[in-house]
Structure formats: C-alpha cells, structure tokens
C-alpha atoms as a PDB file:
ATOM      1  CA  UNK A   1     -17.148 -16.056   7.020  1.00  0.00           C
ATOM      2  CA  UNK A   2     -13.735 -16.016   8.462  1.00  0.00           C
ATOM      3  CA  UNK A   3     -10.737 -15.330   6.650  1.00  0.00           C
ATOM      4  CA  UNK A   4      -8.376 -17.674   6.070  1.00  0.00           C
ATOM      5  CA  UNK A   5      -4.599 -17.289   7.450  1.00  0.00           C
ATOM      6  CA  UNK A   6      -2.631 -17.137   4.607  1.00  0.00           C
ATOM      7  CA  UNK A   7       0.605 -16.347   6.282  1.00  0.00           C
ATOM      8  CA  UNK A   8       1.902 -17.693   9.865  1.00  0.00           C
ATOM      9  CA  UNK A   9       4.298 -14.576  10.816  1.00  0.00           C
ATOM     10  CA  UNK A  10       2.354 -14.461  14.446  1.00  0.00           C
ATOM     11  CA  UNK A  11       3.283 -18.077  14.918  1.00  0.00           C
ATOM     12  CA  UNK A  12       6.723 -17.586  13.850  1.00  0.00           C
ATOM     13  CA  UNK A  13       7.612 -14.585  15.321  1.00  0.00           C
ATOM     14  CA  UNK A  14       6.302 -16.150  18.831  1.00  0.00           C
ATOM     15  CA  UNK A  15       7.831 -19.368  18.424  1.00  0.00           C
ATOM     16  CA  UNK A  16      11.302 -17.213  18.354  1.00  0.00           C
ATOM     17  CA  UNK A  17      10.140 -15.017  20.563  1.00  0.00           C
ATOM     18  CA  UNK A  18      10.095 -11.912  18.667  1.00  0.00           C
ATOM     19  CA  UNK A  19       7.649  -9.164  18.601  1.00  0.00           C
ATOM     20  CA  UNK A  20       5.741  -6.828  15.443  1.00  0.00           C
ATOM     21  CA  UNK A  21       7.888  -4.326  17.611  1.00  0.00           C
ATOM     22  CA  UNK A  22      11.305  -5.705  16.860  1.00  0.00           C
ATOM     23  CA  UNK A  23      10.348  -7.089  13.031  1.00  0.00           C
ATOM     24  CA  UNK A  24       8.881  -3.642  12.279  1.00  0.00           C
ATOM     25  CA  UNK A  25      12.403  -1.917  13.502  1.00  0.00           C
ATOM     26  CA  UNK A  26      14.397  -4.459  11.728  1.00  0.00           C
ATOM     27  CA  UNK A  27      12.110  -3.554   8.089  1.00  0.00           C
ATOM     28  CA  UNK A  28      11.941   0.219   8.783  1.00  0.00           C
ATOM     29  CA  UNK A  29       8.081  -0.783   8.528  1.00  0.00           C
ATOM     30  CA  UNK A  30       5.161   0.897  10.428  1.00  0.00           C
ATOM     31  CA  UNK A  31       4.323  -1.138  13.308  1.00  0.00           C
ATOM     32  CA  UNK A  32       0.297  -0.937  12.556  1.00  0.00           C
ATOM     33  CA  UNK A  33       1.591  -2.493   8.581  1.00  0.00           C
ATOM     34  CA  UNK A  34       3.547  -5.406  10.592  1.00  0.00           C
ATOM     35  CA  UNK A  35       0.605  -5.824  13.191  1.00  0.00           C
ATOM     36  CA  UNK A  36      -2.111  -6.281   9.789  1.00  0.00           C
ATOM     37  CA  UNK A  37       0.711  -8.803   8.538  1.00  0.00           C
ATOM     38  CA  UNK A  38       0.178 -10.706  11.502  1.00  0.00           C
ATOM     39  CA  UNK A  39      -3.732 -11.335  12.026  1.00  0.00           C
ATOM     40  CA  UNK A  40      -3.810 -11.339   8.149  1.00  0.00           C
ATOM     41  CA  UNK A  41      -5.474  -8.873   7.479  1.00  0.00           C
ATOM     42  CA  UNK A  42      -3.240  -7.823   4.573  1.00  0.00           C
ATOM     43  CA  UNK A  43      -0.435 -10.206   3.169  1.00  0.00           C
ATOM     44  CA  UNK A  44       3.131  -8.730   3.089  1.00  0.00           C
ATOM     45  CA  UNK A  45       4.549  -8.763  -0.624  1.00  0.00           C
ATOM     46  CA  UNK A  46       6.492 -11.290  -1.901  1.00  0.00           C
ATOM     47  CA  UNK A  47       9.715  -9.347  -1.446  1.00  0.00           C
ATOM     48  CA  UNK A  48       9.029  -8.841   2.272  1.00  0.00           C
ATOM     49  CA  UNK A  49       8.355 -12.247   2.646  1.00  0.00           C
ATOM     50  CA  UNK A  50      11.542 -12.758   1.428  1.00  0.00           C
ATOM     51  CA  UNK A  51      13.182 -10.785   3.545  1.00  0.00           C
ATOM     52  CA  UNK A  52      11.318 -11.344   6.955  1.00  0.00           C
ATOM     53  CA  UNK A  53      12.682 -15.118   6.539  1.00  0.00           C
ATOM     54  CA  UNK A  54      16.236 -13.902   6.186  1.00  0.00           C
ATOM     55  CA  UNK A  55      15.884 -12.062   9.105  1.00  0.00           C
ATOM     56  CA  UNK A  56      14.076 -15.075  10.875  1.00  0.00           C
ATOM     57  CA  UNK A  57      15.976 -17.365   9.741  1.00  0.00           C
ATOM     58  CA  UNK A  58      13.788 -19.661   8.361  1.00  0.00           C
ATOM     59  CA  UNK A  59      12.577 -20.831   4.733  1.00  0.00           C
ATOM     60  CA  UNK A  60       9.948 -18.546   3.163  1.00  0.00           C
ATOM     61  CA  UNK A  61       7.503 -21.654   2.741  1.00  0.00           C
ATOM     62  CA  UNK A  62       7.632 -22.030   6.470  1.00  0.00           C
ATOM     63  CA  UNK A  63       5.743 -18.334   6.632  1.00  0.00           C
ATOM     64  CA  UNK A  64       2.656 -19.581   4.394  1.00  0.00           C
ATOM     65  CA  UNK A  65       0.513 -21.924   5.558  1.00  0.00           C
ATOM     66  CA  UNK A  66      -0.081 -24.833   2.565  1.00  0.00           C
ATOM     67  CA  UNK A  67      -2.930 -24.378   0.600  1.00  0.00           C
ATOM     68  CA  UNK A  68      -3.054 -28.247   0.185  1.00  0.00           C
ATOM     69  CA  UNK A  69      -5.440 -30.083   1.653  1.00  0.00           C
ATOM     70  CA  UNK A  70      -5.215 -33.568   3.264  1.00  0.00           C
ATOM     71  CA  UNK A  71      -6.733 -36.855   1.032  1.00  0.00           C
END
C-alpha cells in the first residue's frame, strides 16, 4: 500500500526553488529530518509547519494536502 502524502513541502519548496539544503540551514534542522519531511516519510510538527510557511511565505494550509475528497 502506498502512503499517502500528507504534506506538499517537496512541491513547495520546488515551486520556489528552494532546496532540503537551504530549509534545513534556515531551521537549524538535520538535513536527513528535512529530506523524511519531504517524501513523507515522517510529518514535521505542527510548530515547524508553522514556521517553514513563515519562512516560505505561504499559508500553512497550502503545505497539507486536503484530506477532502471530491463529490
């Protein structure tokens, strides 16, 4: 069974053009933790979330991908 992508940090990080390199600098984070973020194998906190949109920019819904489905 495949595991579902909770988060889209990959997506967003490419679609700005940033790397697990530069986010892991930027949160004093272990590059392997950021990299496991990204292919979702483990889900960042809430708190990190939280942060990782500051730094990106963005709103923290647009790093979780909607758990509603289409009718």
């Amino acid at each position: 069974m495949k595991k579902k992508a909770i988060n889209r940090l990959k997506a967003v990080l490419a679609e700005q053009s940033k790397t697990n390199k530069w986010l892991a600098e930027e949160l004093g984070k272990n590059e392997t933790t950021v990299s496991r973020w990204c292919t979702n194998e483990v889900q960042p906190s809430m708190d990190n979330l939280i942060i990782i949109a500051a730094l990106l920019k963005v709103d923290v819904r647009d790093l979780i991908n909607s758990t509603k489905t289409a009718h």
